[in-house]
Protein backbone atom coordinates (compact mmCIF):
# COMPACT_ATOMS: atom_id res chain seq x y z
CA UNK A 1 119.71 -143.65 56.31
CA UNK A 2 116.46 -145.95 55.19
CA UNK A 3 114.25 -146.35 52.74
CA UNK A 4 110.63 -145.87 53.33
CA UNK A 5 110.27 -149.93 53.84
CA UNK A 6 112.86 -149.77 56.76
CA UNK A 7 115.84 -150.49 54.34
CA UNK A 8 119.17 -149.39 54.94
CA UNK A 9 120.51 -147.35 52.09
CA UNK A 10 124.37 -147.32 51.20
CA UNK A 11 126.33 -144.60 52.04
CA UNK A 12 129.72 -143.68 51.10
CA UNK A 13 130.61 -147.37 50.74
CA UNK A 14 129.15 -149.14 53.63
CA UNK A 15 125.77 -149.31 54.89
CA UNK A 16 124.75 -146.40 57.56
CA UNK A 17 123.25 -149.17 60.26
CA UNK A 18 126.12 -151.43 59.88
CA UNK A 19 127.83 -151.96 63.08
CA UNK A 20 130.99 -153.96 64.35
CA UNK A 21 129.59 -155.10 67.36
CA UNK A 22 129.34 -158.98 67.42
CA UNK A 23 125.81 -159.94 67.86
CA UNK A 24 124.48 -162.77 69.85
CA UNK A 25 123.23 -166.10 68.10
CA UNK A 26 119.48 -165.26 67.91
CA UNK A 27 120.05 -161.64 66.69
CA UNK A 28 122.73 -163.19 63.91
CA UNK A 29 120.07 -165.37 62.70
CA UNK A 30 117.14 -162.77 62.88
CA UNK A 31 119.63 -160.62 60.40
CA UNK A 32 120.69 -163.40 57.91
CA UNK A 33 118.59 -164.09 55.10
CA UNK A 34 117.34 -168.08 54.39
CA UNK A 35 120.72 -168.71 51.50
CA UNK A 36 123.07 -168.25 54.55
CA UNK A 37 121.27 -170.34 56.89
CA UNK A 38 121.22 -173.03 54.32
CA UNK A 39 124.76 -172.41 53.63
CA UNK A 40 125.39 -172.54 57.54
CA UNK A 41 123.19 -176.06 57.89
CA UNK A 42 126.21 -177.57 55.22
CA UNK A 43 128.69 -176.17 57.35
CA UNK A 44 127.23 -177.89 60.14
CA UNK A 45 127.02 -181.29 58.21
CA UNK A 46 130.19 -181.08 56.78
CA UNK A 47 131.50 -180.59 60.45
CA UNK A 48 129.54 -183.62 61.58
CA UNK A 49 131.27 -185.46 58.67
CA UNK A 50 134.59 -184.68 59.35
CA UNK A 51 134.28 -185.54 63.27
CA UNK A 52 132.73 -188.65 62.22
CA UNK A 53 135.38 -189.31 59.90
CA UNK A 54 138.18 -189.30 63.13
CA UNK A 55 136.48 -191.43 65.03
CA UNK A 56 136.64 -193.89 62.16
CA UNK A 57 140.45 -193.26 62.24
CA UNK A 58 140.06 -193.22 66.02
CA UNK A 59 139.05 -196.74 66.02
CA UNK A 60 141.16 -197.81 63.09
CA UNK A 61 144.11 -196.88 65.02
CA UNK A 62 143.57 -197.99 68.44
CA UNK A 63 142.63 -201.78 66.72
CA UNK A 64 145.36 -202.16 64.00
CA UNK A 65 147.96 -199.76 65.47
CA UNK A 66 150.89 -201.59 67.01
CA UNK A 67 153.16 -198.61 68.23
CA UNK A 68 151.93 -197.25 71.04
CA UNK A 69 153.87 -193.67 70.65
CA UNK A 70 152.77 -193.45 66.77
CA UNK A 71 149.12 -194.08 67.91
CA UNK A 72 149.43 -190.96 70.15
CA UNK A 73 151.00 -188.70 68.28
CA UNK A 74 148.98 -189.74 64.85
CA UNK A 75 145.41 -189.24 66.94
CA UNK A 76 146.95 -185.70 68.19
CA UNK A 77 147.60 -184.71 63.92
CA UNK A 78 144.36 -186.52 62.95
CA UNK A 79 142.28 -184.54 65.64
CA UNK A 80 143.40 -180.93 64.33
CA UNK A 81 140.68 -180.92 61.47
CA UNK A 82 137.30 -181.89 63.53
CA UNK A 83 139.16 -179.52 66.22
CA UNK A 84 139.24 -176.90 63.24
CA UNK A 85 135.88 -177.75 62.07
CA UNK A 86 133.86 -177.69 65.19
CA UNK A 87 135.29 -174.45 66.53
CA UNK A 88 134.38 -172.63 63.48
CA UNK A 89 131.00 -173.82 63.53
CA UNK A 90 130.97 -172.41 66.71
CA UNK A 91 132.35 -168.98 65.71
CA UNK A 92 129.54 -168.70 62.96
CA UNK A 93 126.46 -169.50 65.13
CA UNK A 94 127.52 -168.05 68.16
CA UNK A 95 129.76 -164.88 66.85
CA UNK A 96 130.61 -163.56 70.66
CA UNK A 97 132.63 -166.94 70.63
CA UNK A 98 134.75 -165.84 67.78
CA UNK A 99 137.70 -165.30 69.65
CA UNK A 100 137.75 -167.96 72.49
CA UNK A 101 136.82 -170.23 69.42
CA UNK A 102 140.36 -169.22 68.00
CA UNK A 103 141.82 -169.31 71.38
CA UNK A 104 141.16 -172.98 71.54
CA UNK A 105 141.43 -173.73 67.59
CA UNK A 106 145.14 -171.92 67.49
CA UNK A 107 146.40 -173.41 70.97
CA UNK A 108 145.85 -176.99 69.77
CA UNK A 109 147.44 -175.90 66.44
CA UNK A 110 150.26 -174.62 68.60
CA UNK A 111 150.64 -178.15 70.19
CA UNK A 112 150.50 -180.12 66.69
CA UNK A 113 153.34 -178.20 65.77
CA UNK A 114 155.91 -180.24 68.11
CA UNK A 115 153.42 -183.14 68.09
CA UNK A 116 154.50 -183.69 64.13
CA UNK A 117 157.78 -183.23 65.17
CA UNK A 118 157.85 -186.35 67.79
CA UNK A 119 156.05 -187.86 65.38
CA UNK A 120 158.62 -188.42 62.76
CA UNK A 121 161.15 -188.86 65.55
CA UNK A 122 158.76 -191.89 66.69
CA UNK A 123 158.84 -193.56 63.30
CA UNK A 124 162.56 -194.30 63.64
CA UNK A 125 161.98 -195.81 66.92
CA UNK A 126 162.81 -192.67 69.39
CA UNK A 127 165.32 -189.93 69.64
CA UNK A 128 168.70 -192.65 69.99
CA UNK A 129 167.17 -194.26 66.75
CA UNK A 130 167.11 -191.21 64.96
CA UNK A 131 170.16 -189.15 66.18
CA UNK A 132 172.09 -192.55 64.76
CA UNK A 133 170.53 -192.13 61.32
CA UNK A 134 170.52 -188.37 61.17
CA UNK A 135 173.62 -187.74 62.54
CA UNK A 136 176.21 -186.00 60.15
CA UNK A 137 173.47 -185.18 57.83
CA UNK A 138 174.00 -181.77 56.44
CA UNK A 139 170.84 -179.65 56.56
CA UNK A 140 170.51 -176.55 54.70
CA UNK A 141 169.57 -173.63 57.21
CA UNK A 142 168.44 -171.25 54.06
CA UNK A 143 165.08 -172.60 54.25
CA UNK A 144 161.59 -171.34 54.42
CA UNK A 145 159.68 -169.92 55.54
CA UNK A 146 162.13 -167.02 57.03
CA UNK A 147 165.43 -167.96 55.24
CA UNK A 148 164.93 -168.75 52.03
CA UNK A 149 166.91 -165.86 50.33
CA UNK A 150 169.15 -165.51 53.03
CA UNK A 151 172.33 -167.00 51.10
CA UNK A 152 174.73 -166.26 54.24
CA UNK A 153 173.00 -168.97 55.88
CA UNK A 154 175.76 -172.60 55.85
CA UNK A 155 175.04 -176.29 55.42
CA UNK A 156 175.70 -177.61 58.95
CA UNK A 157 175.82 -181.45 60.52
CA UNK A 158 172.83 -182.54 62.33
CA UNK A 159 173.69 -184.04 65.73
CA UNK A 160 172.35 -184.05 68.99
CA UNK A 161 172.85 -180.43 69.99
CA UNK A 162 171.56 -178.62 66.96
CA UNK A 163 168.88 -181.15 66.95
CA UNK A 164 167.70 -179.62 70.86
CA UNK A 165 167.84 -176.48 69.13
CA UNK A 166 165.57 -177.03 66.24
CA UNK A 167 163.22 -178.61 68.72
CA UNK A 168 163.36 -175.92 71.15
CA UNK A 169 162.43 -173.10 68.30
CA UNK A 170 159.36 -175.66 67.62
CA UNK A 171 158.43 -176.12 70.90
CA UNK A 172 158.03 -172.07 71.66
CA UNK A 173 155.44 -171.88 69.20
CA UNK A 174 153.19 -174.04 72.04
CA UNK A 175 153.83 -171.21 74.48
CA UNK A 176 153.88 -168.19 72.49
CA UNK A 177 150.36 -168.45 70.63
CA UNK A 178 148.36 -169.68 73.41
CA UNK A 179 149.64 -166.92 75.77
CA UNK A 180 149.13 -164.14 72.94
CA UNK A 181 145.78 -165.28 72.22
CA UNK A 182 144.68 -165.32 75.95
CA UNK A 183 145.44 -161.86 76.20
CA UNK A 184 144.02 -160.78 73.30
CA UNK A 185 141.10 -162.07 74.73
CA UNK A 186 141.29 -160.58 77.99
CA UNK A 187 142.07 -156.96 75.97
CA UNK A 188 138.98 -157.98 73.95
CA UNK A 189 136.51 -157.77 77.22
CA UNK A 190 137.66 -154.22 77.58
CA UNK A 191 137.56 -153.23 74.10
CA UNK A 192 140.69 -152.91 73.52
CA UNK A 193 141.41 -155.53 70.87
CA UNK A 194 139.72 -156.25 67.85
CA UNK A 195 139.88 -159.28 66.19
CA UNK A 196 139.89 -160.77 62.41
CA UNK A 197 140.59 -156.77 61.34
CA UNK A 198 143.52 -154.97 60.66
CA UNK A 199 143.63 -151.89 62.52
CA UNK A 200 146.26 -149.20 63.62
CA UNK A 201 145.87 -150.53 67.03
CA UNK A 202 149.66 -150.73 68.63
CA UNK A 203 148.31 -153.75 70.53
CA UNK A 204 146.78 -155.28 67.41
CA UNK A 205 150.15 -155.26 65.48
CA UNK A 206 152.36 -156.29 68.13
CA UNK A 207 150.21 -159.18 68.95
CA UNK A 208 149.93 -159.74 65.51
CA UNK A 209 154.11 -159.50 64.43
CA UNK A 210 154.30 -161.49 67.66
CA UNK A 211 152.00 -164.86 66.40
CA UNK A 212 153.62 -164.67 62.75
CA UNK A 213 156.94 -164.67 64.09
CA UNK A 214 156.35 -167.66 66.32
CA UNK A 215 154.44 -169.72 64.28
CA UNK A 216 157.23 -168.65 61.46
CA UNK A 217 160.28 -169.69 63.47
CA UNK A 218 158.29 -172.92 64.47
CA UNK A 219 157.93 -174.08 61.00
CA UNK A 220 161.27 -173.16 60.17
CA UNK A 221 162.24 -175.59 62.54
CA UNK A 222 160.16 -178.16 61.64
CA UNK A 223 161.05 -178.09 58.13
CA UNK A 224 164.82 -178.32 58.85
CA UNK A 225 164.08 -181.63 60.33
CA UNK A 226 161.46 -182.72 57.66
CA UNK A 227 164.29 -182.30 54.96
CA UNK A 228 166.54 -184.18 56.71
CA UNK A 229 163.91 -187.42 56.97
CA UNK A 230 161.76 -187.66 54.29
CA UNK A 231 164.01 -189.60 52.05
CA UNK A 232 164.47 -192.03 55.39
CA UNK A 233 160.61 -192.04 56.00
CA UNK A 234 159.25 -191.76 52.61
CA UNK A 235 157.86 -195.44 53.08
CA UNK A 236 155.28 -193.89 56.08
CA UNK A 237 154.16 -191.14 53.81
CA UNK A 238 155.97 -188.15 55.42
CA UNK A 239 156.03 -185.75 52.22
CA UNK A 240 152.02 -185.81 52.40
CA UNK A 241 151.13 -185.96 55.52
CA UNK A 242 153.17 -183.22 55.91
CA UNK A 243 151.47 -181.10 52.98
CA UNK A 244 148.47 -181.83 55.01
CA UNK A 245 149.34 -179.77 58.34
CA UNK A 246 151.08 -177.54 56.37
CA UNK A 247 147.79 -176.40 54.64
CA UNK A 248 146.09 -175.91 57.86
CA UNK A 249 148.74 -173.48 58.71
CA UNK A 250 148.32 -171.71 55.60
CA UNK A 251 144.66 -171.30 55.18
CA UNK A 252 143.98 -170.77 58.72
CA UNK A 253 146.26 -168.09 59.04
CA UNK A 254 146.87 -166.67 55.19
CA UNK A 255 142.90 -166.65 54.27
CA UNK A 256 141.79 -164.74 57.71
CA UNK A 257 144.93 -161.99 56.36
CA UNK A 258 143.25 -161.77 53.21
CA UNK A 259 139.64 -161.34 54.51
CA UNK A 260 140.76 -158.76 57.47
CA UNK A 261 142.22 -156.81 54.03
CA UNK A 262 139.00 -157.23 52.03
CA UNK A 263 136.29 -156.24 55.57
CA UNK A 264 138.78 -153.31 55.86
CA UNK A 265 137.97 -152.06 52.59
CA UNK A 266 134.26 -152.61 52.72
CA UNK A 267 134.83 -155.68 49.99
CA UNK A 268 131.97 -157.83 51.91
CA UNK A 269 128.92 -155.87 52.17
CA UNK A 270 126.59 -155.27 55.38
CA UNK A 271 124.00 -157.93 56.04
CA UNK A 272 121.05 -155.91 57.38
CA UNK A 273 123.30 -155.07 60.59
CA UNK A 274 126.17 -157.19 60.30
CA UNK A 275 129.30 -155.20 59.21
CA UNK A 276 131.64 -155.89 56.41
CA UNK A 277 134.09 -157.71 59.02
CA UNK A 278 131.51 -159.64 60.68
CA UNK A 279 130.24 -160.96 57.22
CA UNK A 280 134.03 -161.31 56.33
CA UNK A 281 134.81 -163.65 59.79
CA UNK A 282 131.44 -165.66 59.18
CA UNK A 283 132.87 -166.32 55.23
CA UNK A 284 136.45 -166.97 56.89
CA UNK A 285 135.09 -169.73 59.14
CA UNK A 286 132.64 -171.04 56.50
CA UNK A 287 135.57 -171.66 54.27
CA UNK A 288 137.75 -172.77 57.01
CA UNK A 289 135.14 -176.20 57.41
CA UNK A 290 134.86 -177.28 53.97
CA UNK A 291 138.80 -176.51 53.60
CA UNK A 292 138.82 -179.14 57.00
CA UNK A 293 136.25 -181.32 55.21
CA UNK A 294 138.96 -182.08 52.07
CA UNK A 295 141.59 -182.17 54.21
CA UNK A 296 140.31 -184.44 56.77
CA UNK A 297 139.78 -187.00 53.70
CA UNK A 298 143.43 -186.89 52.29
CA UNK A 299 145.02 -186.92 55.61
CA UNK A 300 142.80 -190.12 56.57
CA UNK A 301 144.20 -191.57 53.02
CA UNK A 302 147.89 -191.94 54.13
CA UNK A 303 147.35 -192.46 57.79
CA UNK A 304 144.88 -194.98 56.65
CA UNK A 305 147.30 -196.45 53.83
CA UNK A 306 150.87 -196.29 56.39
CA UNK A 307 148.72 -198.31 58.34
CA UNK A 308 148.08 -200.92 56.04
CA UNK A 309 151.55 -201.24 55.00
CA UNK A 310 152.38 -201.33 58.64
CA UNK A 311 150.49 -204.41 59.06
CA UNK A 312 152.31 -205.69 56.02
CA UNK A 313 155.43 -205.77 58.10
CA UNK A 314 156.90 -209.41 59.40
CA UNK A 315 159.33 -209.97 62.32
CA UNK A 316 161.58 -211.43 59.76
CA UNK A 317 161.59 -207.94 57.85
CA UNK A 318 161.83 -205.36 60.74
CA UNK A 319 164.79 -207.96 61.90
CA UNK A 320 166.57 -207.09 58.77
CA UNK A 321 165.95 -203.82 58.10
CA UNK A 322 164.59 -202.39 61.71
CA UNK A 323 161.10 -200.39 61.64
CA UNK A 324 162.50 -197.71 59.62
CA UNK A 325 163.77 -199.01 56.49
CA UNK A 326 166.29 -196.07 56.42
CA UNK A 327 167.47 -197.26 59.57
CA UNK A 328 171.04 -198.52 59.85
CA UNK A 329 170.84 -202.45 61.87
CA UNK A 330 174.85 -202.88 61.78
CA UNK A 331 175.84 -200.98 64.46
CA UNK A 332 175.04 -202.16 68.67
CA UNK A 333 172.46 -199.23 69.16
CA UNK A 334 170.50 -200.05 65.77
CA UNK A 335 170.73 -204.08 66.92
CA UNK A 336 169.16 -202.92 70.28
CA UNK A 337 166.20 -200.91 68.66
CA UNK A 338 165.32 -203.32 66.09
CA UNK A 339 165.63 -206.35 69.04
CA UNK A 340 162.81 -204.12 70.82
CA UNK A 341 160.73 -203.56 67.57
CA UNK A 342 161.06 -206.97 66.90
CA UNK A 343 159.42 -207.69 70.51
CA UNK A 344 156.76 -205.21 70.15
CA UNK A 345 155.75 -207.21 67.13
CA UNK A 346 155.96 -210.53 68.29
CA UNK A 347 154.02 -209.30 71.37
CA UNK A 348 151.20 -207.49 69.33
């Protein structure tokens, strides 16, 4: 129902001309008034910000970096916020895109998952290096995020084998998402899906139980093995840097659960045409870039500062104490690693 001016009226809650149906860019931008394209032109700036920002890092790290596996894995974790960034920037101007945009923004997430994983297995100098120092450490499996209150759960010894485990429940998260996301987008071209809103949909909620559980088990994982190194790798920053991807994970997927709630119940209202869930995605993905922006500065803080004290390190110290100072240079496999750091240094 409208108004004599053309103006759409409320009624019973939401507006009578709202629809669901994503528009294209042009008609988005037709419907929008000016505050939300201003708001959008920030977005867009921050987003330029934050890209710029990693390939500042980018070229900090290639320069200074001496570890070649550390370099990789540290531009894989560094590249998740412009990743984050840019693809919701591209879900707001070009709404259609929404999905493929968190196709490609989740998949890489996916990846990061085990990439922080080999990450702090690189900083003890590989996977011999840190079975050595790990092994025999009891880890606590009542941990969260999926056994926290499960007090049945023992303290067992991390060796080799449970160490393959933990990795392998990581490592299915890099599988799992992608695939569920594809066809969620293939179910999307025949209507059949719809995304960012809670629905009865059988498809919706299995898809949906199916990418919590996976991306729950994953951390779980990852977790058990953060606990067991952070007092060994405390000097590289771990307990941060790890607060850092974990915050992706929880505003990326916890704030779009909260918005789907809110568009369900009308919360955001219609924008000329735009329904309650399309105004609710386009808020989700404008909060998602400035929640990129912040964390794309505190990340580049402690990759920025390990790399300093990096540099700080002499042959004479990573001789005596190997390139993890937790890191145990008695033993004939320690003496070998911290012979080939040692190299790498001299060499660099």
């Amino acid at each position: 129902m409208n108004d004599q001016q053309g103006n759409s009226l409320w009624e019973d809650g939401p507006r009578a001309n709202c629809s669901d149906t994503l528009p294209y860019g042009h008609e988005f931008f037709n419907e929008i008034p000016v505050v939300m394209k201003v708001i959008i032109g920030i977005c867009g700036g921050l987003t330029l910000i934050t890209i710029i920002i990693f390939l500042d890092e980018l070229r900090c790290l290639i320069k200074s970096h001496k570890h070649e596996n550390i370099l990789h894995k540290s531009i894989w974790l560094l590249g998740l916020y412009p990743v984050f960034s840019s693809t919701s920037l591209l879900a707001i101007v070009v709404p259609r895109s929404s999905l493929l945009d968190q196709l490609l923004a989740s998949g890489y997430l996916s990846v990061v998952l085990h990439m922080f994983l080999n990450l702090m297995v690189s900083y003890y100098g590989g996977e011999a290096a840190f079975l050595h120092t790990v092994t025999n450490t009891k880890i606590a499996l009542r941990s969260p995020p999926i056994a926290c209150c499960c007090c049945c759960c023992p303290m067992v010894l991390l060796n080799k084998k449970i160490y393959r485990i933990i990795s392998a429940i990581v490592l299915q998260c890099a599988f799992i998402r992608p695939l569920i996301l594809y066809l969620s987008a293939v179910l999307w071209t025949e209507g059949l899906y719809v995304e960012g809103m809670l629905t009865r949909s059988t498809v919706n909620t299995i898809f949906g139980v199916t990418i919590t559980l996976s991306t729950l088990l994953a951390m779980y994982g990852l977790i058990l093995i953060f606990r067991a190194s952070k007092d060994h790798l405390k000097h590289y920053h771990i307990v941060p840097k790890f607060i850092c991807f974990q915050l992706v994970l929880v505003v990326s997927n916890l704030q779009i659960m909260v918005i789907s709630i809110l568009s369900s119940n009308n919360v955001f209202p219609c924008v000329g045409t735009l329904s309650p869930k399309i105004v609710g995605n386009v808020t989700h993905h404008g909060l998602l870039i400035f929640e990129m922006f912040l964390l794309a500065l505190l990340a580049r803080f402690f990759y920025m500062k390990t790399l300093r004290d990096d540099a700080s390190y002499t042959t004479e110290i990573v001789a005596e104490n190997g390139i993890n100072q937790g890191y145990n240079s008695t033993s004939d496999m320690g003496n070998t690693t911290i012979k080939s750091n040692t190299d790498n240094i001299s060499s660099a």
